[in-house]
PDB file of N, CA and C in Angstrom:
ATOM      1  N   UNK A   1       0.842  -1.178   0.000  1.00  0.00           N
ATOM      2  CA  UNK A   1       0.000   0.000   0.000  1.00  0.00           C
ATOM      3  C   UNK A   1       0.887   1.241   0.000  1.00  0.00           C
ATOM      4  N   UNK A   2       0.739   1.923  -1.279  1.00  0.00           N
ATOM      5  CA  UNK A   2       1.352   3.567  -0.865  1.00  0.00           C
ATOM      6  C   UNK A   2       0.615   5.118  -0.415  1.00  0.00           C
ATOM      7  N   UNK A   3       1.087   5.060   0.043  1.00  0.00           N
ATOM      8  CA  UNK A   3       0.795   6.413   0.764  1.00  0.00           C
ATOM      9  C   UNK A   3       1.302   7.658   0.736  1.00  0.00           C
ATOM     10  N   UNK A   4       0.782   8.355  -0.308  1.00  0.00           N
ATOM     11  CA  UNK A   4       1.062   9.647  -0.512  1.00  0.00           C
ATOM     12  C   UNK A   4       1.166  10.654   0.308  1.00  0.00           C
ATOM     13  N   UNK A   5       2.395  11.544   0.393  1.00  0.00           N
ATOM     14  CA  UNK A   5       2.190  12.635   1.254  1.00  0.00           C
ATOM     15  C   UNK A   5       2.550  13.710   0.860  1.00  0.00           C
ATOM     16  N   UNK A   6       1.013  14.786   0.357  1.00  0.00           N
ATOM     17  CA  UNK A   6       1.111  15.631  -0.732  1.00  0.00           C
ATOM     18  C   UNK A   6       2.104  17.057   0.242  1.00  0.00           C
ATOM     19  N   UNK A   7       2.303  17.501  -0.238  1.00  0.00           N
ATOM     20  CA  UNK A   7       3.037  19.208  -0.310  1.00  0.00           C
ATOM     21  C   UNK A   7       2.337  19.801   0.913  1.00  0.00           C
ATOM     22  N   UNK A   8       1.282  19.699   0.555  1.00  0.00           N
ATOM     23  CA  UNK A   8       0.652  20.624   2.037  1.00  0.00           C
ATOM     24  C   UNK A   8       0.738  20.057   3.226  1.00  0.00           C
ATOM     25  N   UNK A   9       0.599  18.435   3.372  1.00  0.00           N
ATOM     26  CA  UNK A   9       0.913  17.983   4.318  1.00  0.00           C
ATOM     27  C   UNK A   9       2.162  18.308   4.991  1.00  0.00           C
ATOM     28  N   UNK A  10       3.467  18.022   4.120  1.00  0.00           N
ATOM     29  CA  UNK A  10       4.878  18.482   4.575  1.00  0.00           C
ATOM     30  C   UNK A  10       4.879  20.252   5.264  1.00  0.00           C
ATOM     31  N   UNK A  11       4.388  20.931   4.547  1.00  0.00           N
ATOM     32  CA  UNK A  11       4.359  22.290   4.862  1.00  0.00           C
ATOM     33  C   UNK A  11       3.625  22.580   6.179  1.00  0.00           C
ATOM     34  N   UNK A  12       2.191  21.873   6.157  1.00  0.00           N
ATOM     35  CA  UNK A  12       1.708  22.006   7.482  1.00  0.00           C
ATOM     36  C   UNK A  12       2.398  21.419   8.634  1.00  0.00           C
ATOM     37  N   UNK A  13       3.101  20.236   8.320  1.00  0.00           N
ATOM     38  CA  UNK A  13       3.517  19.768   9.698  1.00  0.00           C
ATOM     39  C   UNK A  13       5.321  20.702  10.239  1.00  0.00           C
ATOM     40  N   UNK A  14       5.526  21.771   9.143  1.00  0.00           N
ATOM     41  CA  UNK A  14       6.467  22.103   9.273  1.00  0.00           C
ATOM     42  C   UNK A  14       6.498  23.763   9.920  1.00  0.00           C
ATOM     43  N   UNK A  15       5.077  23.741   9.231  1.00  0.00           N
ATOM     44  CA  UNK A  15       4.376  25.413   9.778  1.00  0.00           C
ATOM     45  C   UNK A  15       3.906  25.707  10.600  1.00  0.00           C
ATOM     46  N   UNK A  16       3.522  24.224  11.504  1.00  0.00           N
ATOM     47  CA  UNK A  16       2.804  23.981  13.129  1.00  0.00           C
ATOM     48  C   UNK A  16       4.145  25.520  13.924  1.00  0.00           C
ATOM     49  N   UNK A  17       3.543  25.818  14.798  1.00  0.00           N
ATOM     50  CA  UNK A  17       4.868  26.560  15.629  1.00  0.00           C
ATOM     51  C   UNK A  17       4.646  25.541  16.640  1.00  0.00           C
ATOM     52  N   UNK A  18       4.049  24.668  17.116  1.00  0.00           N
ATOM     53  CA  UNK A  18       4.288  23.642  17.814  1.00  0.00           C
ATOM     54  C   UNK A  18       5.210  22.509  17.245  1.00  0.00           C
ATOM     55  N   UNK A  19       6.181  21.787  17.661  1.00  0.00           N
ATOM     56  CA  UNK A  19       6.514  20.454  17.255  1.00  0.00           C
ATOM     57  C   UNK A  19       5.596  19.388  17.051  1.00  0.00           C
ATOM     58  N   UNK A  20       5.381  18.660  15.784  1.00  0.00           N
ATOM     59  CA  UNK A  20       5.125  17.610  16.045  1.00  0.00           C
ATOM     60  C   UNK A  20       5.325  16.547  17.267  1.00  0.00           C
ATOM     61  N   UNK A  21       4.172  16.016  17.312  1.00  0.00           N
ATOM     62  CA  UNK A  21       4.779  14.786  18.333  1.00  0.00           C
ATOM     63  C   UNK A  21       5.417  13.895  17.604  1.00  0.00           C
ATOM     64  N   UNK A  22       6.536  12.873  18.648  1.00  0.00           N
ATOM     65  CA  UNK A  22       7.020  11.770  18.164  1.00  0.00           C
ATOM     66  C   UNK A  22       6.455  11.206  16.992  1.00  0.00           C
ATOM     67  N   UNK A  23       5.171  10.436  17.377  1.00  0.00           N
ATOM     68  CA  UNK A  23       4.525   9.608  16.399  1.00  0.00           C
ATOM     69  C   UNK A  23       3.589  10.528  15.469  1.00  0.00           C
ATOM     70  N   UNK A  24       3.235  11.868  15.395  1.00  0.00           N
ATOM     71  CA  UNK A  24       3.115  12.277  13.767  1.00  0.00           C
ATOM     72  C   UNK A  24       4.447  12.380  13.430  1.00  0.00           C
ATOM     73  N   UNK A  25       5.672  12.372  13.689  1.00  0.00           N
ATOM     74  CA  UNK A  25       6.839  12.861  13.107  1.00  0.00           C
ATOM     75  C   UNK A  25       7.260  11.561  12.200  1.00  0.00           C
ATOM     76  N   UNK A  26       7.381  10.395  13.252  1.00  0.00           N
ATOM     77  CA  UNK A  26       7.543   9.268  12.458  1.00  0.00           C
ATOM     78  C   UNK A  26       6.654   8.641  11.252  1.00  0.00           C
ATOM     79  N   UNK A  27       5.198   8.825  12.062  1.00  0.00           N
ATOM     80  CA  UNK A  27       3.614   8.420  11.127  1.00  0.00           C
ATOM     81  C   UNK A  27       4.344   9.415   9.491  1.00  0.00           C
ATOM     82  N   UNK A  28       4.801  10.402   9.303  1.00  0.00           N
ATOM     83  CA  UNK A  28       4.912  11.065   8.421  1.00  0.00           C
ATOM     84  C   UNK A  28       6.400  11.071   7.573  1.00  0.00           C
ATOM     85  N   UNK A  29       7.586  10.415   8.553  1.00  0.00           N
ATOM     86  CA  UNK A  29       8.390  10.224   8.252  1.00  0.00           C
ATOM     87  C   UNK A  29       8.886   8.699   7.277  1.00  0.00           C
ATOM     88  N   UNK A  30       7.908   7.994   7.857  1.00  0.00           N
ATOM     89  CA  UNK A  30       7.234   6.450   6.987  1.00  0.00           C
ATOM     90  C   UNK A  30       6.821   6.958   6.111  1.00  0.00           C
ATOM     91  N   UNK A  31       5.654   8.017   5.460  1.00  0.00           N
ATOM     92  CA  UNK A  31       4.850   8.558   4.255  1.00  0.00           C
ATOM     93  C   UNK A  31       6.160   8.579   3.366  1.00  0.00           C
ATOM     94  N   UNK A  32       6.999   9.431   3.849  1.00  0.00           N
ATOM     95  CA  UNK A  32       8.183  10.074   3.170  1.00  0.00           C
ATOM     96  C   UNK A  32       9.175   8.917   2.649  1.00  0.00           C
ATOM     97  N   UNK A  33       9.500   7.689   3.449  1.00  0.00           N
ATOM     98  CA  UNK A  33      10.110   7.072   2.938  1.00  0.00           C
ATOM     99  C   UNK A  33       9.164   5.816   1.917  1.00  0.00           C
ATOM    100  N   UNK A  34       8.057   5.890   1.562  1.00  0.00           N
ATOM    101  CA  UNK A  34       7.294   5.270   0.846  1.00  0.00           C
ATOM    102  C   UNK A  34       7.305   5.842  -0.700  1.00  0.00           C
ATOM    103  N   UNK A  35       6.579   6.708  -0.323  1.00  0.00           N
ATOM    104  CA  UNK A  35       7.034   8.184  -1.221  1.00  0.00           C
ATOM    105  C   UNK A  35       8.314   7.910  -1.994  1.00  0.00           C
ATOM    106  N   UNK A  36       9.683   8.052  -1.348  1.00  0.00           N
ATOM    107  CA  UNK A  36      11.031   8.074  -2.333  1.00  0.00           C
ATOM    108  C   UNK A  36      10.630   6.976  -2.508  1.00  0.00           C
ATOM    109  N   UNK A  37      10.610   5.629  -2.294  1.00  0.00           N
ATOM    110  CA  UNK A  37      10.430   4.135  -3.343  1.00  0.00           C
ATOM    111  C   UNK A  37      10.087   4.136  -4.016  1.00  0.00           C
ATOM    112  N   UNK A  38       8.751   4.864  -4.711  1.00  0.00           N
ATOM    113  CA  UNK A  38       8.089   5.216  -6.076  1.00  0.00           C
ATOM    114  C   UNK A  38       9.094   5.523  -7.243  1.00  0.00           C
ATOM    115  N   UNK A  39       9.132   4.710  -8.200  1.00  0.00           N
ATOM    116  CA  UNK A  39      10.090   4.463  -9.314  1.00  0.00           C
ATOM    117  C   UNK A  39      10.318   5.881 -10.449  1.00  0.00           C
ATOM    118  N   UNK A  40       8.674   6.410 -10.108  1.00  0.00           N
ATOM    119  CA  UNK A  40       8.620   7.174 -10.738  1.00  0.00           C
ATOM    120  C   UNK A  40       8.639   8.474 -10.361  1.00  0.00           C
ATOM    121  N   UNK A  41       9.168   9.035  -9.394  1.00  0.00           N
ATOM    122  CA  UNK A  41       9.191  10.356  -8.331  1.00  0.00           C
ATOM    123  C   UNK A  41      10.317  11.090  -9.352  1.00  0.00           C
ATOM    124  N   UNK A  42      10.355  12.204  -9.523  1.00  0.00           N
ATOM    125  CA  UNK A  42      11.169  13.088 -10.124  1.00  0.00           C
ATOM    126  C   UNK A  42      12.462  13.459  -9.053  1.00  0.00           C
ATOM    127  N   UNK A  43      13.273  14.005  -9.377  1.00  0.00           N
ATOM    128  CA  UNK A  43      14.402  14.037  -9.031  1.00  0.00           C
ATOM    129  C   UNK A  43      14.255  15.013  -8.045  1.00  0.00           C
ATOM    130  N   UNK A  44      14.151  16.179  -8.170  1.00  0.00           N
ATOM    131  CA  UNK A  44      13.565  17.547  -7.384  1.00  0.00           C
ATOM    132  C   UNK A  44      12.832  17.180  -5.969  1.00  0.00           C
ATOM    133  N   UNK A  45      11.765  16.216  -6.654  1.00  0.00           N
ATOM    134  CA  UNK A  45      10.737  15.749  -5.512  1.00  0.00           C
ATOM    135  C   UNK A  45      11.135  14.877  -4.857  1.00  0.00           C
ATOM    136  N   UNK A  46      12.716  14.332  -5.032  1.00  0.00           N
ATOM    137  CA  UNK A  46      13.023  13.244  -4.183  1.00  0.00           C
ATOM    138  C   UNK A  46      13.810  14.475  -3.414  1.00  0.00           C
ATOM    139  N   UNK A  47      14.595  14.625  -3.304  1.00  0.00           N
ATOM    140  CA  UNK A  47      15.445  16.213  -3.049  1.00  0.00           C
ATOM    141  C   UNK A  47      14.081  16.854  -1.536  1.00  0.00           C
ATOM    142  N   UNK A  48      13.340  17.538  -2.769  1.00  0.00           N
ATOM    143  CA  UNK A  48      12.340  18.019  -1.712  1.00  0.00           C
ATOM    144  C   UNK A  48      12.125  17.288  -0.195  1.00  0.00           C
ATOM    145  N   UNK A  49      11.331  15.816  -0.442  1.00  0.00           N
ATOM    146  CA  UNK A  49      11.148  14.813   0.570  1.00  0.00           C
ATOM    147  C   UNK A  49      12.315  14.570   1.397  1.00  0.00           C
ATOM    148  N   UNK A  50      13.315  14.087   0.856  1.00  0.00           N
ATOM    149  CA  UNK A  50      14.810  14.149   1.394  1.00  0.00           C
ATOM    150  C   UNK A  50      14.543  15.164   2.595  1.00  0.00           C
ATOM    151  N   UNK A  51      14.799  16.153   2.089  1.00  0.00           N
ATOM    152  CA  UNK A  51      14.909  17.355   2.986  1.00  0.00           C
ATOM    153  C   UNK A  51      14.313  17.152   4.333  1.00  0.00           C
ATOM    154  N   UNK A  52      12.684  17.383   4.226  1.00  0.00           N
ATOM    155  CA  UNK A  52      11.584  17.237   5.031  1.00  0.00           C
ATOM    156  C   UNK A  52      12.035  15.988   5.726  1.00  0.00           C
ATOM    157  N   UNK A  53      12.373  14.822   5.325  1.00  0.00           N
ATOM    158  CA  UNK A  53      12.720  14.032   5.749  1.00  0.00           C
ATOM    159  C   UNK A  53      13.847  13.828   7.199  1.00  0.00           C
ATOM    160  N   UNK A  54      14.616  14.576   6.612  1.00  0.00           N
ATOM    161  CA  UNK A  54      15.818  15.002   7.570  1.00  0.00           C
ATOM    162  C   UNK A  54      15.045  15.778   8.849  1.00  0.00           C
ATOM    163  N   UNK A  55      14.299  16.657   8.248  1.00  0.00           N
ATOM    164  CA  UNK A  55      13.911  17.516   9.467  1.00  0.00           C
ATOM    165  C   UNK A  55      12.642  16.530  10.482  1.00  0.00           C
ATOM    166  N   UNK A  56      12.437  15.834   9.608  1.00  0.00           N
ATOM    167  CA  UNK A  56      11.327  15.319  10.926  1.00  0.00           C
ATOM    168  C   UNK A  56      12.133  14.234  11.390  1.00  0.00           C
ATOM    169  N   UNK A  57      13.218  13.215  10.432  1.00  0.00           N
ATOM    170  CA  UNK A  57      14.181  12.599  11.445  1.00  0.00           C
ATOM    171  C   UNK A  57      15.053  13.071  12.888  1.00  0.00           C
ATOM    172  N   UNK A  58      15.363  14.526  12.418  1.00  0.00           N
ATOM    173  CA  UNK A  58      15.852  15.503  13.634  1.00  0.00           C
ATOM    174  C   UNK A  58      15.006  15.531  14.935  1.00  0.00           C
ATOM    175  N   UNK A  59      13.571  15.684  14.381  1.00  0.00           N
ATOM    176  CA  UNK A  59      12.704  16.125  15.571  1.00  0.00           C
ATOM    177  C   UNK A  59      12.635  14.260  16.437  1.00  0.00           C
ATOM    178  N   UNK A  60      12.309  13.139  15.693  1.00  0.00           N
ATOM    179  CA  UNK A  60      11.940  12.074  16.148  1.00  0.00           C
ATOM    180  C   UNK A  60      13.697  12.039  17.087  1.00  0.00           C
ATOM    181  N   UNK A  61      14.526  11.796  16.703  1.00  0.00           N
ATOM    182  CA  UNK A  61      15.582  11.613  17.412  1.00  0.00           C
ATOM    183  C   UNK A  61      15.855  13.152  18.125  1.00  0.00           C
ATOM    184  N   UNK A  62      15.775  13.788  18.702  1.00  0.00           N
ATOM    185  CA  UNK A  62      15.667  14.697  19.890  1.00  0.00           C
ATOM    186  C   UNK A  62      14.688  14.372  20.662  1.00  0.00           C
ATOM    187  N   UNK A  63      13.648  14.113  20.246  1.00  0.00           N
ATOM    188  CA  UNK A  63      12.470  13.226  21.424  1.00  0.00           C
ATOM    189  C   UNK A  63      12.890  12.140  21.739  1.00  0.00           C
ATOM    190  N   UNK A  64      13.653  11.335  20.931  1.00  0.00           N
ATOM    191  CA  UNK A  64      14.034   9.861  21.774  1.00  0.00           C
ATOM    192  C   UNK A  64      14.987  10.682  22.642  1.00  0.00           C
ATOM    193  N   UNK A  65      16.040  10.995  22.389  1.00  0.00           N
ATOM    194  CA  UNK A  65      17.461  11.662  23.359  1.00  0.00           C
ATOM    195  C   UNK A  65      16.634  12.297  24.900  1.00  0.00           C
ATOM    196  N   UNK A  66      15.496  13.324  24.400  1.00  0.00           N
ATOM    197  CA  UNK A  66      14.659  14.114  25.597  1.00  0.00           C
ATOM    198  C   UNK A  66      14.383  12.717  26.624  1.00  0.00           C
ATOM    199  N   UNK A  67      13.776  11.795  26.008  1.00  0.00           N
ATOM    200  CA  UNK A  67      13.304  10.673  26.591  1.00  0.00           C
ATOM    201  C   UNK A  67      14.091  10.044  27.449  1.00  0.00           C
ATOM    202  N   UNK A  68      15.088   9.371  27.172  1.00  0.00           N
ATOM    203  CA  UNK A  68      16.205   9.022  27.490  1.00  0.00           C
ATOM    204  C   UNK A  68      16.837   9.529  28.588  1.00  0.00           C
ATOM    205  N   UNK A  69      17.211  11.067  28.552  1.00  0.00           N
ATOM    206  CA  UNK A  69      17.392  11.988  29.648  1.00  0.00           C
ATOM    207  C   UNK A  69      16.509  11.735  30.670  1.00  0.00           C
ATOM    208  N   UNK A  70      15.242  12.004  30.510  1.00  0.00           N
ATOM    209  CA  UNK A  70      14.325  12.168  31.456  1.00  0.00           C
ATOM    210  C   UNK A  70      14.572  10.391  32.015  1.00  0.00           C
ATOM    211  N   UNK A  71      14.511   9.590  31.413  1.00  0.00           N
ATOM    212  CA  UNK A  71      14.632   7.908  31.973  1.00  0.00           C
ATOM    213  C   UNK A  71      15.817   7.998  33.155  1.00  0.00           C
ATOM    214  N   UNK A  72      16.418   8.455  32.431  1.00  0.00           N
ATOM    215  CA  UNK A  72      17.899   8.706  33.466  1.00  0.00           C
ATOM    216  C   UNK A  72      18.168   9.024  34.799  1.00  0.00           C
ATOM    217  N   UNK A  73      17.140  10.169  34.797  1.00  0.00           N
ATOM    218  CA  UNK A  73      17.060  11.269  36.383  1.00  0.00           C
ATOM    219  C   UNK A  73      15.927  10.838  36.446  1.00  0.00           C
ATOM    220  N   UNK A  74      14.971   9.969  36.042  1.00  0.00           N
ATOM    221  CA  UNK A  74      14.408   9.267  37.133  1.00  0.00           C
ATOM    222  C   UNK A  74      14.653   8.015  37.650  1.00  0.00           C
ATOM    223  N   UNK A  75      15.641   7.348  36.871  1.00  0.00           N
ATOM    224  CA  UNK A  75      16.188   6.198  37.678  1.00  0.00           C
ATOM    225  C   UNK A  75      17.574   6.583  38.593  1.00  0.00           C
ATOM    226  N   UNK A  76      17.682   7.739  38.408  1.00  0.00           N
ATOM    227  CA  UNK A  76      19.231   8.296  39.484  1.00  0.00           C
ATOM    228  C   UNK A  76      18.270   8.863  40.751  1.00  0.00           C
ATOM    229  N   UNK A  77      17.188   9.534  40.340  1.00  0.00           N
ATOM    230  CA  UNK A  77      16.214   9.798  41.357  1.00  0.00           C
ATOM    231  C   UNK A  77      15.673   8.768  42.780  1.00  0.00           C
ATOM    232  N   UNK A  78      15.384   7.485  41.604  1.00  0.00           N
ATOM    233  CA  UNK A  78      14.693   6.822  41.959  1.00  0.00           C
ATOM    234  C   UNK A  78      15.959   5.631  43.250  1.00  0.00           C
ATOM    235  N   UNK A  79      16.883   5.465  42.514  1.00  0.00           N
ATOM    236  CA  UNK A  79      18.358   5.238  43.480  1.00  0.00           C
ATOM    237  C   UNK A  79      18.431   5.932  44.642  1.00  0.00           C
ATOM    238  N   UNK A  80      18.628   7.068  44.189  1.00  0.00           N
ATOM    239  CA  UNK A  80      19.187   8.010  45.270  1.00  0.00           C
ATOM    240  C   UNK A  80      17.683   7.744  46.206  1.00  0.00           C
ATOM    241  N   UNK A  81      16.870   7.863  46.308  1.00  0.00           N
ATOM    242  CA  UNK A  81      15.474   7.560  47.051  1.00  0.00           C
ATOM    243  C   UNK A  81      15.773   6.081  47.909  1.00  0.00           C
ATOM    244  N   UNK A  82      16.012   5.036  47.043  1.00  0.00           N
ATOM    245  CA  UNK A  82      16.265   3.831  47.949  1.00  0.00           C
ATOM    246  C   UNK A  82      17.483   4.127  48.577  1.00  0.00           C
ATOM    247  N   UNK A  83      18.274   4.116  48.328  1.00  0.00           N
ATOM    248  CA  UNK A  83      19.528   4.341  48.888  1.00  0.00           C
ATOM    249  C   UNK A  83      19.487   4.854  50.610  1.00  0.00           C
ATOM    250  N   UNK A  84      18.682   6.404  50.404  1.00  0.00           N
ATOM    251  CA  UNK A  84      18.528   7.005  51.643  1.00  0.00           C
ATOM    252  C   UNK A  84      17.406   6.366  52.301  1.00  0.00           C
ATOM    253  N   UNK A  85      16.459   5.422  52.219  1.00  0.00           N
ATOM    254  CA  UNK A  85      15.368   4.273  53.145  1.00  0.00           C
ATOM    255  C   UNK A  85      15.934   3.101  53.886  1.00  0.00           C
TER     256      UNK A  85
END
């Protein structure tokens, strides 16, 4: 099944002044890599997607890293808590 992800879509999720969440970033970052597989995509429009691509890969991996952090200081939290009981 392909799944197109026209121009406005990319633009809107880029024009939010909010971040996407994780999973529209990825949900849209899958569109994008479906999208370039198409045999027949023009060169420009692979370029274009590319791009967009990068930027919502950026956002999905800074939310994992945010995540991660936060996992961290609450299991150093959560130590330091037993520790002193």
């Amino acid at each position: 099944m392909l799944v197109c992800l026209s121009k406005n879509d990319l633009k809107e999720i880029m024009a939010k002044k909010e971040r996407p969440s994780f999973e529209e970033a990825l949900e849209k970052l899958e569109k994008i890599v479906e999208k370039l597989s198409d045999e027949e995509i023009t060169l420009e429009k692979s370029v274009e997607l590319y791009e967009e691509g990068l930027k919502l890969s950026r956002i999905c991996s800074e939310t994992l890293e945010q995540a991660t952090l936060k996992i961290e200081q609450i299991e150093k939290s959560s130590k330091k808590d037993s520790d002193e009981a």
